[in-house]
PDB file of N, CA and C in Angstrom:
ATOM      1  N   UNK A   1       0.855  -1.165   0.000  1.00  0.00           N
ATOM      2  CA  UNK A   1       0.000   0.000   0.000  1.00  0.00           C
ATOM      3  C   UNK A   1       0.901   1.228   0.000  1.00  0.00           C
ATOM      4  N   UNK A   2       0.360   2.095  -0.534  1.00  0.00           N
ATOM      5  CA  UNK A   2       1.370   3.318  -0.922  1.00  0.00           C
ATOM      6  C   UNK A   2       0.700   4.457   0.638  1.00  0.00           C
ATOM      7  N   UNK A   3       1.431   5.671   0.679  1.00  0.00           N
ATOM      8  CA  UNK A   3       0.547   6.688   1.238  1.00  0.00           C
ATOM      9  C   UNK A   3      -0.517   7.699   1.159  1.00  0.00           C
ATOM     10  N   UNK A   4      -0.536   7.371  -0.294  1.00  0.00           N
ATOM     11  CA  UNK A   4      -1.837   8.348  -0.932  1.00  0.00           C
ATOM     12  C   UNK A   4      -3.074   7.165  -0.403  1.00  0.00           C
ATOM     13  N   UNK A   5      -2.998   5.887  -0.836  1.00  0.00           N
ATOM     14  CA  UNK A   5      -3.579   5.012  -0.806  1.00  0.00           C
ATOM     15  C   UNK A   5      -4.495   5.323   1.062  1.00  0.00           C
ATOM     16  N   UNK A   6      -3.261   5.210   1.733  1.00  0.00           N
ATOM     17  CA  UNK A   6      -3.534   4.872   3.163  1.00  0.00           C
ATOM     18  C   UNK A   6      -3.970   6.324   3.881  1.00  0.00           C
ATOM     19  N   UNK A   7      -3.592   7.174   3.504  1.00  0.00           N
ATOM     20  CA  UNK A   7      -4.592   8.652   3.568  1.00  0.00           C
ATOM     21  C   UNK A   7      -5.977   8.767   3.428  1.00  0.00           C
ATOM     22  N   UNK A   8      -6.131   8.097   1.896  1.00  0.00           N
ATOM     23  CA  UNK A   8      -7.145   8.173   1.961  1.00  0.00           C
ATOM     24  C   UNK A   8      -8.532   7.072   2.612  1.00  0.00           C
ATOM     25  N   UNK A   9      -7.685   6.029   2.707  1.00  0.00           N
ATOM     26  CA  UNK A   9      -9.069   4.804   3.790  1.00  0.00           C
ATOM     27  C   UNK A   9      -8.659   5.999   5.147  1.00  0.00           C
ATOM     28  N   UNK A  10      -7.508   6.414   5.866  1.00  0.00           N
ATOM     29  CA  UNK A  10      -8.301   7.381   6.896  1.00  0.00           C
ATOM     30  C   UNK A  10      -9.093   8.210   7.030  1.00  0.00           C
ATOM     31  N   UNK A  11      -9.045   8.678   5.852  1.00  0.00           N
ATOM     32  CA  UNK A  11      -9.705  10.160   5.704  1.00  0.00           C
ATOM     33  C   UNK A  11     -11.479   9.723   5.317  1.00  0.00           C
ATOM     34  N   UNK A  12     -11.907   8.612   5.287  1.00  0.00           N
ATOM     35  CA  UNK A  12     -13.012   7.649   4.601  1.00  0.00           C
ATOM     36  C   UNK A  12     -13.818   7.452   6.173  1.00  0.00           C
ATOM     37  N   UNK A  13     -15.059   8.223   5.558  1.00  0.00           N
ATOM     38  CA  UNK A  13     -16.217   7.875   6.422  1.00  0.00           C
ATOM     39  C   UNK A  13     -16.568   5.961   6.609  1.00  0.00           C
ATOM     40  N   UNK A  14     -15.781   5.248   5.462  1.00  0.00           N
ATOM     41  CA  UNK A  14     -16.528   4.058   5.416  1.00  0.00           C
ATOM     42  C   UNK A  14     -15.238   3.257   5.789  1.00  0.00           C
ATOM     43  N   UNK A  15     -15.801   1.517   6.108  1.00  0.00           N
ATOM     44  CA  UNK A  15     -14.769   0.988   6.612  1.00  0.00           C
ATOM     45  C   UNK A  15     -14.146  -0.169   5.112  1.00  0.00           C
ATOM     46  N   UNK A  16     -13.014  -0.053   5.309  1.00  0.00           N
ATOM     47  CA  UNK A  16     -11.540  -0.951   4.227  1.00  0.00           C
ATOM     48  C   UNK A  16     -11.470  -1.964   5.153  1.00  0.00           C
ATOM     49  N   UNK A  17     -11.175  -2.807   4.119  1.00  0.00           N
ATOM     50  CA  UNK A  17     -10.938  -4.349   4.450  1.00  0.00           C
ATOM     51  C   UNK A  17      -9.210  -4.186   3.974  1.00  0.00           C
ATOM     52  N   UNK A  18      -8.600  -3.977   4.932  1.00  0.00           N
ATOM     53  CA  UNK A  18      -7.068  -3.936   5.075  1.00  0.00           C
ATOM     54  C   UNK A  18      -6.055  -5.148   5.644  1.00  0.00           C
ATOM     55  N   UNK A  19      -5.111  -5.544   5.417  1.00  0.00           N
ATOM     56  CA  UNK A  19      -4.771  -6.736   5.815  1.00  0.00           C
ATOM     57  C   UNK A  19      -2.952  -6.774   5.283  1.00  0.00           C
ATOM     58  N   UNK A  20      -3.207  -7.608   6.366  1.00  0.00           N
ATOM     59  CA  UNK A  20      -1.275  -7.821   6.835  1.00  0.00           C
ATOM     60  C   UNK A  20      -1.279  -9.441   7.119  1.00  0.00           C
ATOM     61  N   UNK A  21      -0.255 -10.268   6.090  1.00  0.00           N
ATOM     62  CA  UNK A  21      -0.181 -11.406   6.031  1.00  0.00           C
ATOM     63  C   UNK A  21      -1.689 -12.342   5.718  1.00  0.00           C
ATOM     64  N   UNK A  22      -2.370 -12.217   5.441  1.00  0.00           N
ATOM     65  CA  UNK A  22      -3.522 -12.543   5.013  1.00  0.00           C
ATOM     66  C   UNK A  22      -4.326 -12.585   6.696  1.00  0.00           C
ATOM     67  N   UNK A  23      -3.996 -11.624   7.181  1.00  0.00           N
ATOM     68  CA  UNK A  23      -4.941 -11.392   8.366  1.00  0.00           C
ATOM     69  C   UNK A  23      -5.359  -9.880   8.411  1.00  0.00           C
ATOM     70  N   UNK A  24      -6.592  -9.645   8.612  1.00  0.00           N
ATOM     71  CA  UNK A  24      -7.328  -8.507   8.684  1.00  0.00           C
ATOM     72  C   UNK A  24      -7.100  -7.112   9.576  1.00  0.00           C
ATOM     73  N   UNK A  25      -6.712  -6.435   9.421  1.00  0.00           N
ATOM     74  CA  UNK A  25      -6.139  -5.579  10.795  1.00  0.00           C
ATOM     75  C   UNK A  25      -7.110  -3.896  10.571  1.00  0.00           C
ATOM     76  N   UNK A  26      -6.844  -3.046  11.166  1.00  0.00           N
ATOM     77  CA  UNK A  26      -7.082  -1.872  11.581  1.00  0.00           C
ATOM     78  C   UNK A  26      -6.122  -0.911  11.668  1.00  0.00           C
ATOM     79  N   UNK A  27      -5.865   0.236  11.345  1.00  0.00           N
ATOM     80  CA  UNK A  27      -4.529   0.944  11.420  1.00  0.00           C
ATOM     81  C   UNK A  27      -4.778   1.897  12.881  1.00  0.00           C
ATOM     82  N   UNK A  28      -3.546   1.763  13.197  1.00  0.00           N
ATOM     83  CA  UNK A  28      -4.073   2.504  14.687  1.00  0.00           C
ATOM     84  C   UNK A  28      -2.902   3.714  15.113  1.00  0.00           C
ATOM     85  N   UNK A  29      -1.834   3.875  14.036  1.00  0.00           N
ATOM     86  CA  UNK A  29      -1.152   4.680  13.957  1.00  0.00           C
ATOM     87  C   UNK A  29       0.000   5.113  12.903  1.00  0.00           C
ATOM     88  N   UNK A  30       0.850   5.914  12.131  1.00  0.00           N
ATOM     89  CA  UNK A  30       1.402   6.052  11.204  1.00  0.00           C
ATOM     90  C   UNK A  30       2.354   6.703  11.650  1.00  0.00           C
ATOM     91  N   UNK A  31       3.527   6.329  11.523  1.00  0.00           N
ATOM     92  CA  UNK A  31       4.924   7.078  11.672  1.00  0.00           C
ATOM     93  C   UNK A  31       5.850   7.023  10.279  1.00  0.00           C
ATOM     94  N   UNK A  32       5.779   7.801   9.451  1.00  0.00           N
ATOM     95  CA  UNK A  32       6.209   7.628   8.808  1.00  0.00           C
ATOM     96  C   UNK A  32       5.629   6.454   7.421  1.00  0.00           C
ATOM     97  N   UNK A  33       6.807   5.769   7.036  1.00  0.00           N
ATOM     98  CA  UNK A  33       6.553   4.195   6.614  1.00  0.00           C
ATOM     99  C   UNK A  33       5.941   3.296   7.263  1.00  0.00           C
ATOM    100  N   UNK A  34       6.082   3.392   8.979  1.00  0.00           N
ATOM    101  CA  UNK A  34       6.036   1.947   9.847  1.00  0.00           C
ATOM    102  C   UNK A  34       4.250   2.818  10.372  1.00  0.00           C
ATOM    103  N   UNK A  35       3.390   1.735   9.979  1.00  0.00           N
ATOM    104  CA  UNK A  35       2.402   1.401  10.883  1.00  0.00           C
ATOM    105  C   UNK A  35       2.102   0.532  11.891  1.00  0.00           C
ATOM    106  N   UNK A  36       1.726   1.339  12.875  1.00  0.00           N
ATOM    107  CA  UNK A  36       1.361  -0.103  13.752  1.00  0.00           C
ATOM    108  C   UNK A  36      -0.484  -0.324  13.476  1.00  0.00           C
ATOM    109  N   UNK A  37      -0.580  -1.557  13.556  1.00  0.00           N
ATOM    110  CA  UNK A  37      -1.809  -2.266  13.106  1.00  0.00           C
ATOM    111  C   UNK A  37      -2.193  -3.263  14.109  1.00  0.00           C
ATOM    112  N   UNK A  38      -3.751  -3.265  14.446  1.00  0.00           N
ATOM    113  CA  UNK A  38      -4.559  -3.963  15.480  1.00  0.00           C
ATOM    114  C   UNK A  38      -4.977  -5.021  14.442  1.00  0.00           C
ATOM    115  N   UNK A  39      -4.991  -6.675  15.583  1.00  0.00           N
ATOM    116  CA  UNK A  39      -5.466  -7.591  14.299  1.00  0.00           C
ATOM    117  C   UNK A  39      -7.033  -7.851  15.178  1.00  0.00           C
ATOM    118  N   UNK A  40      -8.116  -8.012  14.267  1.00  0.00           N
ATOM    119  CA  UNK A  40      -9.294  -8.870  13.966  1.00  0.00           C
ATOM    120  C   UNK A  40      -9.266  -9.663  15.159  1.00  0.00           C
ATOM    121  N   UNK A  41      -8.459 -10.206  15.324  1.00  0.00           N
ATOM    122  CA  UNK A  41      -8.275 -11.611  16.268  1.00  0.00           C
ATOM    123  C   UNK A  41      -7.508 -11.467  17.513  1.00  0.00           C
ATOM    124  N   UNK A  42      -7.372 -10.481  17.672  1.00  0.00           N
ATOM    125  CA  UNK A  42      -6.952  -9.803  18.970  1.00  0.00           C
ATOM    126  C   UNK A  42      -5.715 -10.095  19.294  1.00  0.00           C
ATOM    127  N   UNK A  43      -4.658 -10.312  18.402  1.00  0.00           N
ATOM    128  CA  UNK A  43      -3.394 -11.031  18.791  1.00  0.00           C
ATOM    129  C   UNK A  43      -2.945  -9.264  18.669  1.00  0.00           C
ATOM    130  N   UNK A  44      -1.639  -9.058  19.580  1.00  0.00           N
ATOM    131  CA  UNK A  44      -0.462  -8.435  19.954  1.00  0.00           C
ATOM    132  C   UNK A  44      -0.481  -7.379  18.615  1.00  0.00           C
ATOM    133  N   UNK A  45      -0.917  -5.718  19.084  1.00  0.00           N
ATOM    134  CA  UNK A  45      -0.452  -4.750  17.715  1.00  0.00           C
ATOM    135  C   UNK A  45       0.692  -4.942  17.275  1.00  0.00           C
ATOM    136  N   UNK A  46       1.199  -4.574  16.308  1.00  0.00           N
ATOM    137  CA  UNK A  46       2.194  -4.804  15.808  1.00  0.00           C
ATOM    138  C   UNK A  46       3.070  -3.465  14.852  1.00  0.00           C
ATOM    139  N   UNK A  47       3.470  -3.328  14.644  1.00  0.00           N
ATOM    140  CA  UNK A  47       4.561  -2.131  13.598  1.00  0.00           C
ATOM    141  C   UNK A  47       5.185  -2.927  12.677  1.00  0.00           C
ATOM    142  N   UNK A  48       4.374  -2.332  11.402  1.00  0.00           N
ATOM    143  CA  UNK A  48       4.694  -3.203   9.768  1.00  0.00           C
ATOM    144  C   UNK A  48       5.080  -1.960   8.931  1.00  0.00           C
ATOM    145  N   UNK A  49       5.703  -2.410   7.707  1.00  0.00           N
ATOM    146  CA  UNK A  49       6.076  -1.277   7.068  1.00  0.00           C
ATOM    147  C   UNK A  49       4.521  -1.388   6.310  1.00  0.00           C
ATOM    148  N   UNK A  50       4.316  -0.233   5.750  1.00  0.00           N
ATOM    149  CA  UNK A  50       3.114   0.355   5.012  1.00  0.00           C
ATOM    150  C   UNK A  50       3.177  -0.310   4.020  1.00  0.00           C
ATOM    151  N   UNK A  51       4.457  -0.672   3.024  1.00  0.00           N
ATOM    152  CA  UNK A  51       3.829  -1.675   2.001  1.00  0.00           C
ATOM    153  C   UNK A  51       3.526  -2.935   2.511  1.00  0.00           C
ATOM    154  N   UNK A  52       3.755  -3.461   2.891  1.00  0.00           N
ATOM    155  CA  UNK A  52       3.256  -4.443   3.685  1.00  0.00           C
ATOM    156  C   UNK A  52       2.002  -4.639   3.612  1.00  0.00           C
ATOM    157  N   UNK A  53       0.876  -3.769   4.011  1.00  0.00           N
ATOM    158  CA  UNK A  53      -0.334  -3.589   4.149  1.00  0.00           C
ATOM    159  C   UNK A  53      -1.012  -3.836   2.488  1.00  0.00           C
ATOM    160  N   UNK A  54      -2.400  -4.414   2.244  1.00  0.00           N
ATOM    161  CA  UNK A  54      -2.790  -4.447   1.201  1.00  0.00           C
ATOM    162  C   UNK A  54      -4.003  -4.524   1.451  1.00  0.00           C
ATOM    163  N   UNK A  55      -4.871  -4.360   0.317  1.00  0.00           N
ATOM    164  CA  UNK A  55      -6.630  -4.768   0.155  1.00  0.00           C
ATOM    165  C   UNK A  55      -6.736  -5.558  -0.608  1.00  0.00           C
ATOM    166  N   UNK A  56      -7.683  -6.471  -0.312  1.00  0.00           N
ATOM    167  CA  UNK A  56      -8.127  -7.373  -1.266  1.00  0.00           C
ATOM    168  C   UNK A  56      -9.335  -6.650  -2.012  1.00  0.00           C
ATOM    169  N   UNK A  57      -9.394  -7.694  -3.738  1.00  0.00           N
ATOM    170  CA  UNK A  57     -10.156  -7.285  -4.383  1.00  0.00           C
ATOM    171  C   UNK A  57     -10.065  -6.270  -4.816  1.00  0.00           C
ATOM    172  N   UNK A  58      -9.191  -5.311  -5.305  1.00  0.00           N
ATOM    173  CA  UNK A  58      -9.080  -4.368  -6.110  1.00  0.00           C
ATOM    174  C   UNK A  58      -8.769  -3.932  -7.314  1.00  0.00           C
TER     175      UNK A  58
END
């Protein structure tokens, strides 16, 4: 995922189906490149680089 990309699902009244390793997450902060991301399944946030991150179906 790029940063124009990830700007704009924040900036989005509606909710993205976003995902890290084929698990579903939530973005819960941006520094830069490195996001940290909440998973679906309640395992441990984590700090991924932004490409990393993808959507399915697009």
């Amino acid at each position: 995922m790029n940063e124009q990309r990830l700007t704009e699902i924040l900036r989005s009244n509606y909710p993205h189906d976003v995902f890290y390793n084929e698990k579903p997450v939530w973005i819960q902060e941006v520094k830069g490149q490195t996001v940290t991301v909440g998973f679906m399944d309640n395992s441990k946030p984590k700090n991924v680089l932004m490409s990393d991150l993808y959507e399915k179906n697009l």
